[in-house]
Protein backbone atom coordinates (compact mmCIF):
# COMPACT_ATOMS: atom_id res chain seq x y z
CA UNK A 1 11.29 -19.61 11.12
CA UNK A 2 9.90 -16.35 9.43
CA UNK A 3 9.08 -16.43 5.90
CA UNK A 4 9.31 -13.45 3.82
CA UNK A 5 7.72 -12.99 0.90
CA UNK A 6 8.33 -9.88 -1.60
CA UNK A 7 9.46 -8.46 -4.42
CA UNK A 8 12.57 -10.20 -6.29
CA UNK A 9 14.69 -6.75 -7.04
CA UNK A 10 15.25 -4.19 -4.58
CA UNK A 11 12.19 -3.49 -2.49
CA UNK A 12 12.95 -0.35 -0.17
CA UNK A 13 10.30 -1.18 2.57
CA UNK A 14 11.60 -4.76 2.61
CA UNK A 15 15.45 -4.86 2.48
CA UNK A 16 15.48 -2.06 5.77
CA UNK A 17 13.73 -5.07 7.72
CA UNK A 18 16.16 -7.94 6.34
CA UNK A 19 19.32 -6.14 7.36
CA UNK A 20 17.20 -6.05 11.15
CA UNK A 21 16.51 -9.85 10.70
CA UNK A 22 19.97 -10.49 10.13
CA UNK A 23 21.76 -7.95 13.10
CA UNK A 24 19.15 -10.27 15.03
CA UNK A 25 20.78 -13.42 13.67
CA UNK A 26 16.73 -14.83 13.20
CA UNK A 27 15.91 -17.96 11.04
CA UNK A 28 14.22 -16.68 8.16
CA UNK A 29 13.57 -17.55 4.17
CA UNK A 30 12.93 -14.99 1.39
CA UNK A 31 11.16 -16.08 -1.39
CA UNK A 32 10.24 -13.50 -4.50
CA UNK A 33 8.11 -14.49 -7.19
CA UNK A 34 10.91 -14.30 -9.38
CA UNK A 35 12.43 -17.27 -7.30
CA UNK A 36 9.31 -19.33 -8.56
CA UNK A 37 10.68 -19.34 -12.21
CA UNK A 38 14.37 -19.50 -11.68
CA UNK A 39 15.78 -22.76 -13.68
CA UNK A 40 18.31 -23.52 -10.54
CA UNK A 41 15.57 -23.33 -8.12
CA UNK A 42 14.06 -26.77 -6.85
CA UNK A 43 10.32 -25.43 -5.56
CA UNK A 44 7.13 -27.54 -4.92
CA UNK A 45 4.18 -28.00 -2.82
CA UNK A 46 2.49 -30.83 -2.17
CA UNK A 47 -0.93 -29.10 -0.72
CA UNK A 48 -2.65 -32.96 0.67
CA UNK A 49 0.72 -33.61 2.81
CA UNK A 50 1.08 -29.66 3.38
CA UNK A 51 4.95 -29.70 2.28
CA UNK A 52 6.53 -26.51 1.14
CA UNK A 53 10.18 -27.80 -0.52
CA UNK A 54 12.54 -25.39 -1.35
CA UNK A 55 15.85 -26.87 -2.66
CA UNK A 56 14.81 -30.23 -0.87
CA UNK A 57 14.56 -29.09 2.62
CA UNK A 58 10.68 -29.22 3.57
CA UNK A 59 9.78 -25.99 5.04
CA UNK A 60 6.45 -26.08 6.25
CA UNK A 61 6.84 -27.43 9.39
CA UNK A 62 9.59 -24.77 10.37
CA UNK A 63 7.55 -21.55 9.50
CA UNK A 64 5.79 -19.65 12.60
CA UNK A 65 5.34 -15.90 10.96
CA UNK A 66 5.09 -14.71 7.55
CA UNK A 67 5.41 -11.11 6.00
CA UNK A 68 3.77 -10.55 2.73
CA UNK A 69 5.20 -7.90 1.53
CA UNK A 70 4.20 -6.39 -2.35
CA UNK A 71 4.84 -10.19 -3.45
CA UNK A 72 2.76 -9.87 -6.40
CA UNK A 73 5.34 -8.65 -9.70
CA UNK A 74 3.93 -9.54 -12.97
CA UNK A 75 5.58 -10.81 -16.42
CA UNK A 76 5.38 -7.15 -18.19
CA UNK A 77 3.03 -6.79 -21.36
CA UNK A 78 4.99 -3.50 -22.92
CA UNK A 79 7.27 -5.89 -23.73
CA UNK A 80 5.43 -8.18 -25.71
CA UNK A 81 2.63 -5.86 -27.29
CA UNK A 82 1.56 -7.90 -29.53
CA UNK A 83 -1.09 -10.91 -29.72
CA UNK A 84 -0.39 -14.13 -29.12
CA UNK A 85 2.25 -12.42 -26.29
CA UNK A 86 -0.15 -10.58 -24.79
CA UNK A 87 -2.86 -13.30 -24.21
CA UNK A 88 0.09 -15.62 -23.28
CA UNK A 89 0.98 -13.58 -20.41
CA UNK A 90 -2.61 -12.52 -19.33
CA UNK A 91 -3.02 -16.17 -18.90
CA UNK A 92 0.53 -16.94 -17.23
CA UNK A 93 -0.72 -14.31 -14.81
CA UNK A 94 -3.63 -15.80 -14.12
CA UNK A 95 -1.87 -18.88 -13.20
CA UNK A 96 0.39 -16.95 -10.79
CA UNK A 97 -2.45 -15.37 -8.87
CA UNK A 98 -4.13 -18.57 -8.82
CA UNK A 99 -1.17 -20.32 -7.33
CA UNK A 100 -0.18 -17.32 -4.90
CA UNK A 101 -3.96 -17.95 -3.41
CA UNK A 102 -3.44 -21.66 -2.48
CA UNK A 103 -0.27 -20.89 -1.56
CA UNK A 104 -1.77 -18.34 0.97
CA UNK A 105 -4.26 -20.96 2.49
CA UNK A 106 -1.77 -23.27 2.81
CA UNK A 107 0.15 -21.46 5.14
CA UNK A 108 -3.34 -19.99 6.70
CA UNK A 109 -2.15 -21.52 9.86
CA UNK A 110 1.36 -18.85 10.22
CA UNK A 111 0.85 -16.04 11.94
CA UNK A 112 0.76 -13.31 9.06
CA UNK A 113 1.83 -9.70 9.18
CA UNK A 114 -0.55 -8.30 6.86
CA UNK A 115 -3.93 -10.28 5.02
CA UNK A 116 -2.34 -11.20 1.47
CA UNK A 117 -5.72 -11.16 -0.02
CA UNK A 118 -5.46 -7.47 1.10
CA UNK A 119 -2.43 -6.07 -0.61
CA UNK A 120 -4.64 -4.02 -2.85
CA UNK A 121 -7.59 -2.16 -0.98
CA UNK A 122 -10.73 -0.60 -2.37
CA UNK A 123 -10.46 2.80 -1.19
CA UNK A 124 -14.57 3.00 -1.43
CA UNK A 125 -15.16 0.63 0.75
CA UNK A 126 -12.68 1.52 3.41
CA UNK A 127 -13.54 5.37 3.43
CA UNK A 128 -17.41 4.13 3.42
CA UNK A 129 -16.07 1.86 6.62
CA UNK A 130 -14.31 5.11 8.13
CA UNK A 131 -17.11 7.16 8.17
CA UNK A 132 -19.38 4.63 9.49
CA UNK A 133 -17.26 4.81 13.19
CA UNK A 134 -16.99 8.54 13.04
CA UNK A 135 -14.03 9.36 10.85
CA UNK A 136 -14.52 12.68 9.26
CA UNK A 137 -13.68 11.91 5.52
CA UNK A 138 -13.69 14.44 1.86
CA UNK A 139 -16.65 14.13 0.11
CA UNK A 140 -16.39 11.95 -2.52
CA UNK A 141 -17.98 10.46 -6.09
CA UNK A 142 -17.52 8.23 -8.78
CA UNK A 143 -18.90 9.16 -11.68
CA UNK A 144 -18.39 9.28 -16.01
CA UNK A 145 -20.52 12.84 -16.43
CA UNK A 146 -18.88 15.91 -16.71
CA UNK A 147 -21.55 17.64 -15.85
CA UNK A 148 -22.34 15.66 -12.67
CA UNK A 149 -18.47 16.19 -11.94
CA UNK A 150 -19.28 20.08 -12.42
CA UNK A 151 -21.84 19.80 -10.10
CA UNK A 152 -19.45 18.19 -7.79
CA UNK A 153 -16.96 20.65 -8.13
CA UNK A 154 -19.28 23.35 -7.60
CA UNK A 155 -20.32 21.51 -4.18
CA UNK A 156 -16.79 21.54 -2.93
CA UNK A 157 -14.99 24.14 -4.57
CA UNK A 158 -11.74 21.96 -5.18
CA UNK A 159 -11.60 18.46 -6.30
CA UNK A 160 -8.99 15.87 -6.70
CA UNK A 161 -8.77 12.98 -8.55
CA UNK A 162 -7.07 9.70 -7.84
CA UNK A 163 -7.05 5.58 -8.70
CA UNK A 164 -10.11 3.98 -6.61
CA UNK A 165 -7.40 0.76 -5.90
CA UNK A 166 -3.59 1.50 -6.79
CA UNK A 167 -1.79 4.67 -7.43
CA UNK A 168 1.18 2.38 -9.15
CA UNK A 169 4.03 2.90 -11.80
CA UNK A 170 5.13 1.03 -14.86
CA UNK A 171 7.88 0.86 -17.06
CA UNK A 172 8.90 1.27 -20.69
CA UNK A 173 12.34 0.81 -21.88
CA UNK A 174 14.30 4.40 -19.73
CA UNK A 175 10.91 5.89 -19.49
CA UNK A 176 8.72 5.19 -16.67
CA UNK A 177 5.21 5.99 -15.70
CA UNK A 178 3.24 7.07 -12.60
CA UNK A 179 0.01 7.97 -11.10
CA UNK A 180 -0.47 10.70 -9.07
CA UNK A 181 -3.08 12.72 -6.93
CA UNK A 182 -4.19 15.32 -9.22
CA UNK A 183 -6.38 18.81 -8.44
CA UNK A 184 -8.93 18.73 -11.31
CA UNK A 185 -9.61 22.75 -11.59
CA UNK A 186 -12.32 24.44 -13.59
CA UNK A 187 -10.41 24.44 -16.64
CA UNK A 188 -9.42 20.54 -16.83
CA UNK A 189 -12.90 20.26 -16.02
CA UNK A 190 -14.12 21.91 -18.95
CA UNK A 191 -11.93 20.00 -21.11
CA UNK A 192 -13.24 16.88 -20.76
CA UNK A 193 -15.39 14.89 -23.43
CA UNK A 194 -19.47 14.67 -22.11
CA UNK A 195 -18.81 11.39 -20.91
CA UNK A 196 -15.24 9.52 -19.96
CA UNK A 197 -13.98 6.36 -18.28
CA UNK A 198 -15.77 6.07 -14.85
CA UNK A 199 -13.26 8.07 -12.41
CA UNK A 200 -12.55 8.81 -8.31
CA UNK A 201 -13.02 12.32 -7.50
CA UNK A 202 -13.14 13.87 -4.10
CA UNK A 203 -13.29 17.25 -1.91
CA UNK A 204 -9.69 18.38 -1.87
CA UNK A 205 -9.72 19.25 1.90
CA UNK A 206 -7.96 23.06 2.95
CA UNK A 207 -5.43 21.07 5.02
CA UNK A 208 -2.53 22.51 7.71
CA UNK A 209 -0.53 19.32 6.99
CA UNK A 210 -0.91 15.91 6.29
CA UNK A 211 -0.29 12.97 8.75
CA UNK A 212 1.30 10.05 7.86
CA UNK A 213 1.07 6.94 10.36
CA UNK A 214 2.32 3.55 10.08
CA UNK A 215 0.03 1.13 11.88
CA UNK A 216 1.68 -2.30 13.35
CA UNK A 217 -0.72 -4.07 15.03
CA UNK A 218 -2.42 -1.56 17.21
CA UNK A 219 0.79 0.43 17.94
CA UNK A 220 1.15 3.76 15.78
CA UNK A 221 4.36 5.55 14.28
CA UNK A 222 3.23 8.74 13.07
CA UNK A 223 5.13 12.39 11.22
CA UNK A 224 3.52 15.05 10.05
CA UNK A 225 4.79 16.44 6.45
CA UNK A 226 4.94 20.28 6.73
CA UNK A 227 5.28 22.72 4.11
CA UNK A 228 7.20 26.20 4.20
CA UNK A 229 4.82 27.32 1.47
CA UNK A 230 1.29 28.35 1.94
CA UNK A 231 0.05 25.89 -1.06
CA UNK A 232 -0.13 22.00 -0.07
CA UNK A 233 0.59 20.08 -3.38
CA UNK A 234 -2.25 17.59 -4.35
CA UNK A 235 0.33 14.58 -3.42
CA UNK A 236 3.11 14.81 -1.52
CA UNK A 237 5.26 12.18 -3.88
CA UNK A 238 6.01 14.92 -5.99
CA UNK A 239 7.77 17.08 -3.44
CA UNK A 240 9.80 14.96 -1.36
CA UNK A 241 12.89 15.75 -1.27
CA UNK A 242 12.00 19.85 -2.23
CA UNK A 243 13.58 22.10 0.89
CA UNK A 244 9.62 23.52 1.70
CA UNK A 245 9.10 19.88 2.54
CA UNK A 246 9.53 18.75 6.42
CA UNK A 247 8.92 16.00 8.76
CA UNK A 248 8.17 16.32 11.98
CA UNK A 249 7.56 13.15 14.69
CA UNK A 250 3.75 13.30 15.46
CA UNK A 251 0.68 12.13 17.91
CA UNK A 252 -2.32 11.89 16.91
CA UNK A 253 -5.22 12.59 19.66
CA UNK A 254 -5.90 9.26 21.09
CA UNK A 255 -9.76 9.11 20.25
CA UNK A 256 -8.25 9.18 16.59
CA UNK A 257 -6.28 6.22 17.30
CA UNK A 258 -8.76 4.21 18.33
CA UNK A 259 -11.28 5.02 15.93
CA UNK A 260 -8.31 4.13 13.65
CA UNK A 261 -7.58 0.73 15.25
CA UNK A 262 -11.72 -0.31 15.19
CA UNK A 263 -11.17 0.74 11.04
CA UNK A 264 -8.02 -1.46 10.92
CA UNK A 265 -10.03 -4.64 12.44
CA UNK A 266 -12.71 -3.69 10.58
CA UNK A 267 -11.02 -4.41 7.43
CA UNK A 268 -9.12 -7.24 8.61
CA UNK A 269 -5.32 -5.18 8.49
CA UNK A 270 -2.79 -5.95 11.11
CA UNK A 271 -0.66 -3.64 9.21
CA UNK A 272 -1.18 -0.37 7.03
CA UNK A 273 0.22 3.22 6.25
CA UNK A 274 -2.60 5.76 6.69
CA UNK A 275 -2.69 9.09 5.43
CA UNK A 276 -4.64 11.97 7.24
CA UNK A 277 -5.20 15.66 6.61
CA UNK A 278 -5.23 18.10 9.73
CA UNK A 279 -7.09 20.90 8.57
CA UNK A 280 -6.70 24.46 9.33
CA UNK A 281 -10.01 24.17 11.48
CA UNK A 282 -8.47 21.65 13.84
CA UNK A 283 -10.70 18.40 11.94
CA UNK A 284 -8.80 15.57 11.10
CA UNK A 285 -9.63 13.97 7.94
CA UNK A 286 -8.57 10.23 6.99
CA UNK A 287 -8.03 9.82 3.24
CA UNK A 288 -6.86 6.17 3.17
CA UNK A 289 -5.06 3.05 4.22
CA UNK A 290 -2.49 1.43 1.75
CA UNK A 291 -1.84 -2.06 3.48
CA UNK A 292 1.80 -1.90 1.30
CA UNK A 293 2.55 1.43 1.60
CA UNK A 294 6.14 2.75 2.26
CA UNK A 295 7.41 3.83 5.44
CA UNK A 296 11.11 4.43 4.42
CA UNK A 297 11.05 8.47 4.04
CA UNK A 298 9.34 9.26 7.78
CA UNK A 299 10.81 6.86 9.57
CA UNK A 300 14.69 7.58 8.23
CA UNK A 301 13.77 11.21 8.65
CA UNK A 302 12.29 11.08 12.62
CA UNK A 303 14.65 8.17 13.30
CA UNK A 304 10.90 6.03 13.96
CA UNK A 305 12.96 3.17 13.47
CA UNK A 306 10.12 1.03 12.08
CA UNK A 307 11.77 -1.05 9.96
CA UNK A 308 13.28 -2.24 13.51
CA UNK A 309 9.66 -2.71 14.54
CA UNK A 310 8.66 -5.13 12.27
CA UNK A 311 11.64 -6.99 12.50
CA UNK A 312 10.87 -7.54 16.10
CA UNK A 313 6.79 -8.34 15.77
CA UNK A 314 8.30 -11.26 13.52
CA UNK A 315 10.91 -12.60 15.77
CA UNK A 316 8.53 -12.15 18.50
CA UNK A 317 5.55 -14.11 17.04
CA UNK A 318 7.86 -16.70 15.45
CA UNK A 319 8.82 -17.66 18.94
């Protein structure tokens, strides 16, 4: 049996690979964490025994592969701004993380598609790995000086700024909020207090194009997003579905790919969407790995078909 585990509402990574688990007619369960506090849900564990009941049927024992998938919503503080609320949920969240990571090594056995420890990865650390097996990757800094970021600036001559973990969203009420790539020019730069809240920056690279490649255990499914215009926006989010924007099916050289696959081992992903920059100087340029990142918008486009894909690596190992 293949176990699933995601997000309870629509997920659009996830649902693509259900509708191929079901054409296949495979065993599977879907659990969300949402399923953990429904009232008409029967769900326990019973770690000593190693019994996963769900509704009274003892699952444990049936499960071969899992797929963690994003299974990590939390119980939202906008809506309960206030203390006691907010300390309330900070600590029911606590709980939930802490009961996620037994129920990970309990099923340490499975054969997983992705680390679940590794759904959020420090991009630090994984460019520092990059580099180390002859990636080229942007110059980069953390730092809470403006005048150190000046420096910085003055280095590279363009600078971006981005989360070091999670470029994520959130809502409020109809309004919701995101976090994007941003080009920090002279002017934002200048703007800034003395000192501010540590922050990522790094060399915004003159790219061609930028590469996007799903990674499935040591197989690649790769497009390259090209632009019409001359300018290459900071992040690509904010132009997908603009005419300029186009993908295009891609292969990357294969001494990229296998530098790629050593940094995929290296950091312990089976599993990862990887963004590159191909610059106008022939250099390729990795920028990160997001272990959960989506697939849905080059792989409808170039018919990669890799929701498909993963369907089949889970039949295949759950067999």
């Amino acid at each position: 049996m293949i176990l699933v585990l995601s997000y309870g509402s629509f997920e659009q990574g996830t649902d693509p690979v259900i509708d191929w688990l079901l054409y296949y007619k495979a065993d599977f369960l879907k659990i969300t964490t949402k399923d953990l506090y429904r009232q008409d849900m029967d769900f326990s564990i019973d770690y000593l025994n190693k019994k996963m009941m769900v509704m009274g049927t003892d699952y444990f024992p049936k499960i071969n592969s899992v797929w963690c998938r994003r299974f990590s919503e939390k119980t939202d503080f906008v809506r309960y701004n206030q203390w006691p609320y907010t300390q309330s949920i900070y600590e029911l969240n606590r709980e939930q993380d802490s009961f996620q990571d037994s129920l990970y090594d309990l099923l340490s056995e499975k054969k997983w598609l992705m680390n679940p420890r590794l759904g959020s990865i420090n991009k630090i650390n994984v460019q520092t790995c990059a580099h180390s097996i002859g990636l080229k990757t942007p110059e980069t800094i953390v730092t809470n000086s403006r005048e150190e970021l000046k420096a910085f600036h003055k280095r590279s001559g363009a600078v971006i700024t981005k989360p070091i973990e999670f470029s994520g969203f959130f809502r409020a009420g109809s309004q919701t909020f995101a976090t994007y790539t941003t080009t920090m020019d002279q002017q934002m730069i200048d703007q800034l207090p003395l000192n501010f809240s540590y922050s990522f920056f790094q060399q915004k690279v003159d790219a061609h194009y930028e590469v996007r490649s799903f990674y499935l255990d040591g197989e690649f499914y790769s497009s390259a997003a090209v632009f019409d215009s001359e300018s290459r926006p900071a992040d690509i989010k904010m132009n997908y579905s603009e005419d300029f924007l186009h993908w295009v099916n891609y292969q990357l050289p294969a001494p990229i790919e296998d530098k790629l696959r050593q940094l995929m081992q290296g950091v312990g992903l089976n599993t990862g969407s990887i963004d590159l920059l191909r610059s106008h100087d022939g250099e390729y340029y990795f920028l990160e790995v997001n272990p959960g990142g989506q697939y849905s918008a080059p792989s409808e486009r170039n018919n990669l078909n890799v929701e498909k894909h993963i369907a089949e690596w889970l039949i295949k190992n759950d067999k």
